[in-house]
PDB file of N, CA and C in Angstrom:
ATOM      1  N   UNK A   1      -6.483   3.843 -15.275  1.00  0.00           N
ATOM      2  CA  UNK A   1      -7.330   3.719 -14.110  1.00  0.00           C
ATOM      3  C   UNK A   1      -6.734   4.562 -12.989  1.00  0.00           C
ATOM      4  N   UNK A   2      -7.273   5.169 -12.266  1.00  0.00           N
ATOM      5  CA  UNK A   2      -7.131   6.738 -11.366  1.00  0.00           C
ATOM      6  C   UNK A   2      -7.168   5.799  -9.575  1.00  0.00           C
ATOM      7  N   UNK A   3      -5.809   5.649  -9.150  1.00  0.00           N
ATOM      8  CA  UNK A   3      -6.052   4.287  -7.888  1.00  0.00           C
ATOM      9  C   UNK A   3      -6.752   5.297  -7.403  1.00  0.00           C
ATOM     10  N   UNK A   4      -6.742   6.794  -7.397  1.00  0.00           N
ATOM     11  CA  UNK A   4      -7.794   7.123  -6.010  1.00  0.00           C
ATOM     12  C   UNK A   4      -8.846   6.402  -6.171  1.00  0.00           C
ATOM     13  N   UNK A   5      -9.770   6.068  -6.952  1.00  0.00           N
ATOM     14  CA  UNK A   5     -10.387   5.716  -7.120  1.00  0.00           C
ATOM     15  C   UNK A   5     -10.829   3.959  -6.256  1.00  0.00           C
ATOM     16  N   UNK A   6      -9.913   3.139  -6.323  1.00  0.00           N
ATOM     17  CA  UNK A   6      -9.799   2.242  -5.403  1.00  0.00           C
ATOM     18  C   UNK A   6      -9.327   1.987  -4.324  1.00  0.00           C
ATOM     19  N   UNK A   7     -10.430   1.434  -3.626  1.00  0.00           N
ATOM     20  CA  UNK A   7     -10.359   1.614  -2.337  1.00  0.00           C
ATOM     21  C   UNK A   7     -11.154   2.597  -0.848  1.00  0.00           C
ATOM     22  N   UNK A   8     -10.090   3.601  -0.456  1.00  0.00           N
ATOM     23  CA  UNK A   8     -10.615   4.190   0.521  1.00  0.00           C
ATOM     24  C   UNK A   8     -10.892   5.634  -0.446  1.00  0.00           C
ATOM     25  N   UNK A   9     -11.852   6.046   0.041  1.00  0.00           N
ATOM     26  CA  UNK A   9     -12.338   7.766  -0.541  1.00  0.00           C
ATOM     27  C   UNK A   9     -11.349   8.663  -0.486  1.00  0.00           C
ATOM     28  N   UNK A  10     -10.440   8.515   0.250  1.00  0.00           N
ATOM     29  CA  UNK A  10      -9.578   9.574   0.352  1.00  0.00           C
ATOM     30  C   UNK A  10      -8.090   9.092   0.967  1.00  0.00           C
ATOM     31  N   UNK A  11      -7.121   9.311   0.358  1.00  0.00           N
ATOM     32  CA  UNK A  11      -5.539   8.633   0.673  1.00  0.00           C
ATOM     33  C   UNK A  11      -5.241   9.854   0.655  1.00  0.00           C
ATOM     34  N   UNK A  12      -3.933  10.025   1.957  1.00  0.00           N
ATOM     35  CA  UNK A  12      -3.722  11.137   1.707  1.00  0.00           C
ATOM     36  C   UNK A  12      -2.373  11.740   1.203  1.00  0.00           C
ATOM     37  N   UNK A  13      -2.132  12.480   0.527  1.00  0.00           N
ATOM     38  CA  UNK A  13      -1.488  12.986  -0.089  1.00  0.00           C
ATOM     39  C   UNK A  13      -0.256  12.796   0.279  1.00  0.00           C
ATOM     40  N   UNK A  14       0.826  12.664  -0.633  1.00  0.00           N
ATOM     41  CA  UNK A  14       2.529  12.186  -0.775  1.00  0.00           C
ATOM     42  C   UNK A  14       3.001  13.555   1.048  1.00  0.00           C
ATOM     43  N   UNK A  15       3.521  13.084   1.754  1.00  0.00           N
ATOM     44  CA  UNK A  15       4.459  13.576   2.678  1.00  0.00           C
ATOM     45  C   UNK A  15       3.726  14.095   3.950  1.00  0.00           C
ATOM     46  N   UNK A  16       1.849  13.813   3.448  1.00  0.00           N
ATOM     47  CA  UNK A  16       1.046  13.996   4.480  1.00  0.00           C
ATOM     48  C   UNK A  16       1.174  13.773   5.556  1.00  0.00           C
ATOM     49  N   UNK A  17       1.604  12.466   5.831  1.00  0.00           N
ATOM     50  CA  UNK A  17       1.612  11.593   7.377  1.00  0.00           C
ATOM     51  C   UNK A  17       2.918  11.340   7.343  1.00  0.00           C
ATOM     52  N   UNK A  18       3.966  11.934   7.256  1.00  0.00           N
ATOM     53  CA  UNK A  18       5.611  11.957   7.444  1.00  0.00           C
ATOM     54  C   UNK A  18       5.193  11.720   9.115  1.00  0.00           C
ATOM     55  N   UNK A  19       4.716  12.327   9.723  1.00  0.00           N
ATOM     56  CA  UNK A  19       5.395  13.133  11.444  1.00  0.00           C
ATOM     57  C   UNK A  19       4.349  11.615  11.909  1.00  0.00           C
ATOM     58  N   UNK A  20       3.447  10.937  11.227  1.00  0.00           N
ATOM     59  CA  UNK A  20       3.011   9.687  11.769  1.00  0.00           C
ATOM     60  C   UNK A  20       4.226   8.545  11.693  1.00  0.00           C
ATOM     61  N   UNK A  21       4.193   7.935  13.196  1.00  0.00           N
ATOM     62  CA  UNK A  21       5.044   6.817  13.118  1.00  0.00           C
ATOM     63  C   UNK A  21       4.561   5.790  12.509  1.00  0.00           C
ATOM     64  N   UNK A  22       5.756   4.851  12.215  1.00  0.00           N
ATOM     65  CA  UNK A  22       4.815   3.852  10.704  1.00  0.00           C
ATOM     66  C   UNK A  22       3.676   2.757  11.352  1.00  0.00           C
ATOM     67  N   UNK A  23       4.139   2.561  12.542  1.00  0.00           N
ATOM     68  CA  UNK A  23       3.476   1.115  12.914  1.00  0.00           C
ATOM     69  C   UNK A  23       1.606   2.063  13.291  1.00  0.00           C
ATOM     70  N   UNK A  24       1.291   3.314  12.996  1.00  0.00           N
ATOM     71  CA  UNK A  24       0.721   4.071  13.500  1.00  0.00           C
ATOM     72  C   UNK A  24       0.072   4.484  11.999  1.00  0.00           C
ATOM     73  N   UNK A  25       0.901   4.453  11.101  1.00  0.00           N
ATOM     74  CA  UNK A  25       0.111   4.957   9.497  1.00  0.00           C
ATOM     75  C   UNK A  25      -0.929   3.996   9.145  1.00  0.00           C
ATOM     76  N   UNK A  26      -2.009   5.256   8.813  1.00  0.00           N
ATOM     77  CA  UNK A  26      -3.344   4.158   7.846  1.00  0.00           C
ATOM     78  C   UNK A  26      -2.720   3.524   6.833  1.00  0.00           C
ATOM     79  N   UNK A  27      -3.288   2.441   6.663  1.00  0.00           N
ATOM     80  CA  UNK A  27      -2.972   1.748   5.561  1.00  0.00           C
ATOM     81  C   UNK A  27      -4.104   1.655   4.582  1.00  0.00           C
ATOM     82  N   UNK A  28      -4.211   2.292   3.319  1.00  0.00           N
ATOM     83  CA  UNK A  28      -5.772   2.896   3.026  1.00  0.00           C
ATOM     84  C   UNK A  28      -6.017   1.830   1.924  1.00  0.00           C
ATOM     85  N   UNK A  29      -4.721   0.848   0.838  1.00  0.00           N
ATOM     86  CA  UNK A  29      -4.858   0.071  -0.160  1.00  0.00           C
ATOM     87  C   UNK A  29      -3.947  -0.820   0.067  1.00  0.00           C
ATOM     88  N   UNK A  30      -4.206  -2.638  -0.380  1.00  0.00           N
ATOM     89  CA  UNK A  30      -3.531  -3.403  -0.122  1.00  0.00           C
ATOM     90  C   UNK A  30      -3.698  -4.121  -1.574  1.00  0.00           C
ATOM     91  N   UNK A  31      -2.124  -4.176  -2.729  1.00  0.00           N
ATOM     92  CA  UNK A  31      -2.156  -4.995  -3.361  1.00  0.00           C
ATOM     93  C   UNK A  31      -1.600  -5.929  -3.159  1.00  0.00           C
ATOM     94  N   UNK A  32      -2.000  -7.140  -4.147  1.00  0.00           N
ATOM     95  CA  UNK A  32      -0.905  -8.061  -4.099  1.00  0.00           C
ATOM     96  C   UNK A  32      -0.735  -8.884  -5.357  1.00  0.00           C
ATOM     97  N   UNK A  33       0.143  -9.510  -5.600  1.00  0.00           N
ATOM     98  CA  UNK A  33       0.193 -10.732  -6.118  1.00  0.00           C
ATOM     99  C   UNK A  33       0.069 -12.291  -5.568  1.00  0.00           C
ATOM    100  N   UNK A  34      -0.601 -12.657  -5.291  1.00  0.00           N
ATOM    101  CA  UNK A  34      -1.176 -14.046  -4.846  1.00  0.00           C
ATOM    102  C   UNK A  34      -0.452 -14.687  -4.428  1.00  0.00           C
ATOM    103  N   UNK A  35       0.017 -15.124  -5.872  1.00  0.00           N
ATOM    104  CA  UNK A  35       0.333 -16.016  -6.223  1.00  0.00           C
ATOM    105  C   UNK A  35       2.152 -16.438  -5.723  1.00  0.00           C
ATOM    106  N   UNK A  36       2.662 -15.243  -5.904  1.00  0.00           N
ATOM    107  CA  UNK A  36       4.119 -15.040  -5.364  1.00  0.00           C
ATOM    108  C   UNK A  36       4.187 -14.971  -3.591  1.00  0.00           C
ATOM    109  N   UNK A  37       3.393 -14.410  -3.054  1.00  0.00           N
ATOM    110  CA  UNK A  37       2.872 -13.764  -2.080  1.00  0.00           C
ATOM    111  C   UNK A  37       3.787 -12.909  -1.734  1.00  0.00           C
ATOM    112  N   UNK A  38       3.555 -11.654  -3.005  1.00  0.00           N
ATOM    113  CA  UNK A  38       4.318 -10.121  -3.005  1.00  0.00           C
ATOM    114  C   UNK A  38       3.239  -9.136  -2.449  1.00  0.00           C
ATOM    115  N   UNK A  39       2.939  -8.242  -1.412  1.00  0.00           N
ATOM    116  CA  UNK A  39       2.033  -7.113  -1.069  1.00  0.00           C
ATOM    117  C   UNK A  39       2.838  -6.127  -0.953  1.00  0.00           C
ATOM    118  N   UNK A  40       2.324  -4.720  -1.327  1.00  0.00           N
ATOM    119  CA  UNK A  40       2.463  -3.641  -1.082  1.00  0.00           C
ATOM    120  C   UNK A  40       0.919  -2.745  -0.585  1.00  0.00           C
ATOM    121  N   UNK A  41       1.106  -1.990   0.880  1.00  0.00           N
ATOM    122  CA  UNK A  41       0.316  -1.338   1.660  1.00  0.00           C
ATOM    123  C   UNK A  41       0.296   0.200   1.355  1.00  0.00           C
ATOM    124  N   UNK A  42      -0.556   0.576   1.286  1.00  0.00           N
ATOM    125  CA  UNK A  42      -0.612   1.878   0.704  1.00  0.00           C
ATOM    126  C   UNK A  42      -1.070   3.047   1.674  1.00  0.00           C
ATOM    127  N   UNK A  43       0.171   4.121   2.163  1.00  0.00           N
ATOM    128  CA  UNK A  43      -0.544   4.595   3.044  1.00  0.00           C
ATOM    129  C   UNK A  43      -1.002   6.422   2.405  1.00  0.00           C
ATOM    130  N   UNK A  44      -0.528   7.110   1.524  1.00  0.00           N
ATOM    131  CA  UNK A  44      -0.323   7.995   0.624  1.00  0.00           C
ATOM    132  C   UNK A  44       0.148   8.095  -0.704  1.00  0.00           C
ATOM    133  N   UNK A  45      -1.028   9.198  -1.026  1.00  0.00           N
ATOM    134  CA  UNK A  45      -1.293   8.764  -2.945  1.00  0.00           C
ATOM    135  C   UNK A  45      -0.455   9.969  -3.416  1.00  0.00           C
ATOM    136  N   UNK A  46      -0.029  10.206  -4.541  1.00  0.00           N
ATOM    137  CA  UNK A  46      -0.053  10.865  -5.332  1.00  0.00           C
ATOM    138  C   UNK A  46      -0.784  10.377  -7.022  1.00  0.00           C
ATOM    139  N   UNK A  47      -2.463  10.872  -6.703  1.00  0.00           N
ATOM    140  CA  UNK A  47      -3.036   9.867  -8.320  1.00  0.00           C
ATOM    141  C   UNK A  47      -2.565  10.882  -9.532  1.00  0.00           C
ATOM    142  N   UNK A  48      -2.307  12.082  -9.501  1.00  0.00           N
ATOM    143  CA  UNK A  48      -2.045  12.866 -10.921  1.00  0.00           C
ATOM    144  C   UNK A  48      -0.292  11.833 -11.102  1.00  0.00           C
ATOM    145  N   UNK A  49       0.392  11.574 -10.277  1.00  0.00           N
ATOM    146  CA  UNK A  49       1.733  11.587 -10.800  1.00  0.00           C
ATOM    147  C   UNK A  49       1.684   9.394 -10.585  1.00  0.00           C
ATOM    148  N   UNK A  50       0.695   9.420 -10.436  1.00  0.00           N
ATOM    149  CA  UNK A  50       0.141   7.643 -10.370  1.00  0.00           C
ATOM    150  C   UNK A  50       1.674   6.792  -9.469  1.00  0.00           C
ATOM    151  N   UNK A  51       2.301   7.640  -8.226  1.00  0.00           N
ATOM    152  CA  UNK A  51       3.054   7.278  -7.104  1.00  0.00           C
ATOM    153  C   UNK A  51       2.714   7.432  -5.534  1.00  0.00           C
ATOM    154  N   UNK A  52       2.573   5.991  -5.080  1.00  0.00           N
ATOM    155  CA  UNK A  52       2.269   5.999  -3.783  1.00  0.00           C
ATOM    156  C   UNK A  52       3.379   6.053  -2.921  1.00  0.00           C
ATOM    157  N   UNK A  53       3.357   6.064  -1.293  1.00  0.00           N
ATOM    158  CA  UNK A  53       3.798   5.691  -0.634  1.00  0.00           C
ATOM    159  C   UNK A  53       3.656   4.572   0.415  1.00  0.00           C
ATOM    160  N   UNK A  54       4.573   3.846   0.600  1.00  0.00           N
ATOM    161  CA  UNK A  54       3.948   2.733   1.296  1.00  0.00           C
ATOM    162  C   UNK A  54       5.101   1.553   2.354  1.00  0.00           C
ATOM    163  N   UNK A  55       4.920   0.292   2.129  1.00  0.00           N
ATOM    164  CA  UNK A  55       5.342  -0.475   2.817  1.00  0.00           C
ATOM    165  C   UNK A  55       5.582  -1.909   1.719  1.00  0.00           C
ATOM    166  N   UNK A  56       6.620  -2.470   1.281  1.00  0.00           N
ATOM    167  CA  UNK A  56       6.787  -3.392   0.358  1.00  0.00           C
ATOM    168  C   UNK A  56       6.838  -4.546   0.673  1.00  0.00           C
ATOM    169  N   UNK A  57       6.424  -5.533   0.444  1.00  0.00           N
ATOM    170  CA  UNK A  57       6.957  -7.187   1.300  1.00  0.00           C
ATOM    171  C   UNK A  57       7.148  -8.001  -0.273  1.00  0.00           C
ATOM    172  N   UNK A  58       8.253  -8.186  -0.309  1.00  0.00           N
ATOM    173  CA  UNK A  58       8.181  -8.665  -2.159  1.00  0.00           C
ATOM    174  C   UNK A  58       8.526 -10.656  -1.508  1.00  0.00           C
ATOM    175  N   UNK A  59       7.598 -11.145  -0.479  1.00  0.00           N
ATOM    176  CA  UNK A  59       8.167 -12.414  -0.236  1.00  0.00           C
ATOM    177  C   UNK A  59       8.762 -12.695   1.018  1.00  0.00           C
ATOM    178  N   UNK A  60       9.741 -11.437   1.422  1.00  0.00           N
ATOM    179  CA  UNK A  60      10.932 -11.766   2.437  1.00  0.00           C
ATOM    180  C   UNK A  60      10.614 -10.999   3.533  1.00  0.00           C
ATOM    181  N   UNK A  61      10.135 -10.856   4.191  1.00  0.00           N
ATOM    182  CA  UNK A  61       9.958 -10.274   5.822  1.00  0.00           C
ATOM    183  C   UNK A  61      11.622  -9.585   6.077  1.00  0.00           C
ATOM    184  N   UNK A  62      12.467 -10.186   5.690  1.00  0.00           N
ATOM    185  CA  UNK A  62      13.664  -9.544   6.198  1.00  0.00           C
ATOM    186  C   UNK A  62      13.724  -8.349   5.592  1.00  0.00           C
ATOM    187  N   UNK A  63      13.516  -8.262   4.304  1.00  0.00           N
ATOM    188  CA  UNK A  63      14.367  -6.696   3.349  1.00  0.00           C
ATOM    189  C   UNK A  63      12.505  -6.492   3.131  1.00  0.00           C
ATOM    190  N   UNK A  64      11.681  -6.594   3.710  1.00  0.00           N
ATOM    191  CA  UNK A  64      10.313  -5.685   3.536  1.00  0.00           C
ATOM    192  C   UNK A  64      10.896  -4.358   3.833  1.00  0.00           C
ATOM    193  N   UNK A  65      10.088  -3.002   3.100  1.00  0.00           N
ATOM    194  CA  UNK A  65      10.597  -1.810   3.516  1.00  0.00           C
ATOM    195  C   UNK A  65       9.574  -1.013   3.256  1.00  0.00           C
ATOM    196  N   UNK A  66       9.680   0.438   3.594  1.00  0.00           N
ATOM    197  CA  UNK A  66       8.349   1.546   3.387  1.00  0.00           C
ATOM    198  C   UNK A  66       9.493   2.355   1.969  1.00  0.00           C
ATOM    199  N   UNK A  67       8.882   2.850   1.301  1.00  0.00           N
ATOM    200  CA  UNK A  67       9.034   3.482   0.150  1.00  0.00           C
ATOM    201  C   UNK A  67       8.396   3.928  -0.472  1.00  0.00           C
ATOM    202  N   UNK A  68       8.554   4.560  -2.192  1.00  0.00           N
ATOM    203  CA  UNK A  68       7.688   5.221  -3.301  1.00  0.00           C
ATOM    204  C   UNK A  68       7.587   4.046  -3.896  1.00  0.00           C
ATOM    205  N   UNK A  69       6.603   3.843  -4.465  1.00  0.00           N
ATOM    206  CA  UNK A  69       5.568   2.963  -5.336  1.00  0.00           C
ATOM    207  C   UNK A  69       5.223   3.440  -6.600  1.00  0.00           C
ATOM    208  N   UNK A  70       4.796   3.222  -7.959  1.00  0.00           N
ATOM    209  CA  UNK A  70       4.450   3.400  -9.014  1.00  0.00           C
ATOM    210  C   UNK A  70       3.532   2.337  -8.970  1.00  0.00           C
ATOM    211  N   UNK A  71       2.407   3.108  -9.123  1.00  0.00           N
ATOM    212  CA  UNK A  71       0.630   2.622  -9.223  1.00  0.00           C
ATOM    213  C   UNK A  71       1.077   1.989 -11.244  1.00  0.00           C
ATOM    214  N   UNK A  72       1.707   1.929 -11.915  1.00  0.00           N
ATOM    215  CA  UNK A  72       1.679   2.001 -12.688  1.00  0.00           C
ATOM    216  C   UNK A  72       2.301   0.388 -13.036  1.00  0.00           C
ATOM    217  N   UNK A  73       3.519   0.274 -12.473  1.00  0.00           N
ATOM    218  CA  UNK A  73       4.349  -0.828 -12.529  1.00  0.00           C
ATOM    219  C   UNK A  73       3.522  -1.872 -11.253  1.00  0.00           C
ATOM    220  N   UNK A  74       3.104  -1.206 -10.361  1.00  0.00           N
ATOM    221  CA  UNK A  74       2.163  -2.597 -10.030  1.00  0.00           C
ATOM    222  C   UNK A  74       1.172  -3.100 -10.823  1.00  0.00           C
ATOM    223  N   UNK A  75       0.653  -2.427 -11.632  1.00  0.00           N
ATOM    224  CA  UNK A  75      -0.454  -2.732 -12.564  1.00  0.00           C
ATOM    225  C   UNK A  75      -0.187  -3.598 -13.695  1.00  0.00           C
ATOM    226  N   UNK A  76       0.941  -3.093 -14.174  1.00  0.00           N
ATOM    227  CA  UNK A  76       1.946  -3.788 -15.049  1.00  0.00           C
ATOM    228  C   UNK A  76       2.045  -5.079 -14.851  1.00  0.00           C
ATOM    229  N   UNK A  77       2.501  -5.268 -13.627  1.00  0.00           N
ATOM    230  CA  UNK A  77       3.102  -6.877 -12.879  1.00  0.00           C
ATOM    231  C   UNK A  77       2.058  -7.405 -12.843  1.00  0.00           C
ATOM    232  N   UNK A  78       0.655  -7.148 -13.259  1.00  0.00           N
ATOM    233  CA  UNK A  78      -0.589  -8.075 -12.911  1.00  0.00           C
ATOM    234  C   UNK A  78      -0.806  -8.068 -10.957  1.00  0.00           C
ATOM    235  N   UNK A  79      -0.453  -6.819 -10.225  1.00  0.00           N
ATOM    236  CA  UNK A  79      -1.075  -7.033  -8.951  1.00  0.00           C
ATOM    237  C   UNK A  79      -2.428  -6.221  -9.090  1.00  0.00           C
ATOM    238  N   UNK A  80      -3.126  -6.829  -7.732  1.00  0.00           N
ATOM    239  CA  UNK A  80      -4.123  -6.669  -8.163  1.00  0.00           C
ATOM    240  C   UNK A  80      -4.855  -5.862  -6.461  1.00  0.00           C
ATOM    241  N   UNK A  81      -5.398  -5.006  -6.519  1.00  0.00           N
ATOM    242  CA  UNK A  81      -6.171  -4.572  -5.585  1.00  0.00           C
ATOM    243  C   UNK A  81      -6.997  -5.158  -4.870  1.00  0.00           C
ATOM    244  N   UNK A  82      -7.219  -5.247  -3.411  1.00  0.00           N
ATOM    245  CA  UNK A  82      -7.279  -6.192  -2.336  1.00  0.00           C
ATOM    246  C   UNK A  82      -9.134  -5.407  -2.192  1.00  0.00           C
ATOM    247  N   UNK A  83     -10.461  -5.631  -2.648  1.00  0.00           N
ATOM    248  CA  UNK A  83     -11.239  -5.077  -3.151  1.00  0.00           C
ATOM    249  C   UNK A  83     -11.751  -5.143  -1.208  1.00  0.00           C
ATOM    250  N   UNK A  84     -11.416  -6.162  -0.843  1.00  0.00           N
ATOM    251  CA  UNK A  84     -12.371  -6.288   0.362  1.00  0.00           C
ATOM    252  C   UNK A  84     -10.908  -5.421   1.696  1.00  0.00           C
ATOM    253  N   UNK A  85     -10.065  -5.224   1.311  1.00  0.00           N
ATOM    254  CA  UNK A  85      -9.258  -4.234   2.608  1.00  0.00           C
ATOM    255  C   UNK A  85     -10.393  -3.178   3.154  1.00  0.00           C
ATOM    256  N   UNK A  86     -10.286  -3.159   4.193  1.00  0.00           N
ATOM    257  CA  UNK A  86     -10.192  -1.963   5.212  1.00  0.00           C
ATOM    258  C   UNK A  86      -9.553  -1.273   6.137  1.00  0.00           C
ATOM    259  N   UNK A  87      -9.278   0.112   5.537  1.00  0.00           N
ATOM    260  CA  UNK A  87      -8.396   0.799   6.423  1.00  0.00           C
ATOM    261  C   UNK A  87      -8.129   0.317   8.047  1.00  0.00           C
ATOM    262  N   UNK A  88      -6.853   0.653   8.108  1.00  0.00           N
ATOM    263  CA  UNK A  88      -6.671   0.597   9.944  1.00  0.00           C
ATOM    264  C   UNK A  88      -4.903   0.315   9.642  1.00  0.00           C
ATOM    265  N   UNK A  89      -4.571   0.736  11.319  1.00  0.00           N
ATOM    266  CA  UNK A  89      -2.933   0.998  11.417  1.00  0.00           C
ATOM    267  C   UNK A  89      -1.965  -0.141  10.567  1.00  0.00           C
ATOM    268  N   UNK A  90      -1.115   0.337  10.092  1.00  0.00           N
ATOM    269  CA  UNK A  90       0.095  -0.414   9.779  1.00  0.00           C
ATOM    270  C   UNK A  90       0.865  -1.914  10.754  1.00  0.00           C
ATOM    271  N   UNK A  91       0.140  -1.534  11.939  1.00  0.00           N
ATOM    272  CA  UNK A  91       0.079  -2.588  12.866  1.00  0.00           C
ATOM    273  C   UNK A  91      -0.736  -3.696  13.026  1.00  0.00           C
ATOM    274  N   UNK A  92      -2.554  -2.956  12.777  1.00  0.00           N
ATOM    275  CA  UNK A  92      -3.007  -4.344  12.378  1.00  0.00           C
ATOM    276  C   UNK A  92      -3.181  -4.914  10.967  1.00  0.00           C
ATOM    277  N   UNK A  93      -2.354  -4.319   9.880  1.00  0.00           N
ATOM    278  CA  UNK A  93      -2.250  -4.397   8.471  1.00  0.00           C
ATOM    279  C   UNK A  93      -1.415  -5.982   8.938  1.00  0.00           C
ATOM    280  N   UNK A  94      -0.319  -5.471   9.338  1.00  0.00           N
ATOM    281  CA  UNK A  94       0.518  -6.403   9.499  1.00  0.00           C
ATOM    282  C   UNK A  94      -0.143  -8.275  10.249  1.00  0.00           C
ATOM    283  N   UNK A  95      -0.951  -7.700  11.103  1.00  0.00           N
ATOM    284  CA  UNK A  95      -1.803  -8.704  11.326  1.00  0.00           C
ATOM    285  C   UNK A  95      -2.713  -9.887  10.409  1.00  0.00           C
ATOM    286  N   UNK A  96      -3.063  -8.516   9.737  1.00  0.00           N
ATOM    287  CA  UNK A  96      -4.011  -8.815   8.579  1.00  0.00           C
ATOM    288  C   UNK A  96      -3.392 -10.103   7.902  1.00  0.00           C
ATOM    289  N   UNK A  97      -1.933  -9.515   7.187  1.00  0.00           N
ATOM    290  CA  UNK A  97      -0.982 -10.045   6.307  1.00  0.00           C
ATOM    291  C   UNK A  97      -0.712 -11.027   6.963  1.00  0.00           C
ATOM    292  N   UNK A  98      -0.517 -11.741   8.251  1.00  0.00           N
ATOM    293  CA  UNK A  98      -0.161 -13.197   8.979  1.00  0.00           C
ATOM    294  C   UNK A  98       1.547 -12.739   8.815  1.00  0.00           C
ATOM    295  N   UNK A  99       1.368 -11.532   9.534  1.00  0.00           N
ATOM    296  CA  UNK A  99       3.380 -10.924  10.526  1.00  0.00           C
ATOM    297  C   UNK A  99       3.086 -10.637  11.192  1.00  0.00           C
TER     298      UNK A  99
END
């Protein structure tokens, strides 16, 4: 399954939005696992090499971090794509998420 495909029409590309500050990056895909309450925010794709870039919360607000992602190993883990997200800053993502 091709993540461009889910979600927003267009993510943009691995190192695109470097010079954007984070609390300031779109956040274009939101998975998660529920059930753990693990999310990762997606703000740049790479779909040929199936690695994003993003923002991790595996549970702990303390060691949450921005990093590379594998669209592949989230899929793996059973997370699952947030069908009803809509884009907007890393700031009100965070909102979104109840931080």
């Amino acid at each position: 399954m091709d993540p461009q495909d889910k979600g927003a029409p267009t993510i943009p590309s691995l190192y695109e939005t470097e010079d954007v500050p984070a609390e300031r990056k779109i956040i274009h895909q939101k998975w998660e696992i529920k059930q753990i309450g693990f999310y990762w925010l997606i703000a740049e794709l790479d779909p040929k090499k199936g690695v994003a870039f993003g923002y991790a919360n595996l549970n702990d607000d303390l060691f949450a971090e921005w990093g590379y992602i594998s669209m592949d190993e989230l899929e793996e883990n059973s997370a699952v794509l947030c069908d009803d997200w809509e884009p907007c800053t890393f700031e009100e993502a965070q909102k979104k998420c109840g931080r």
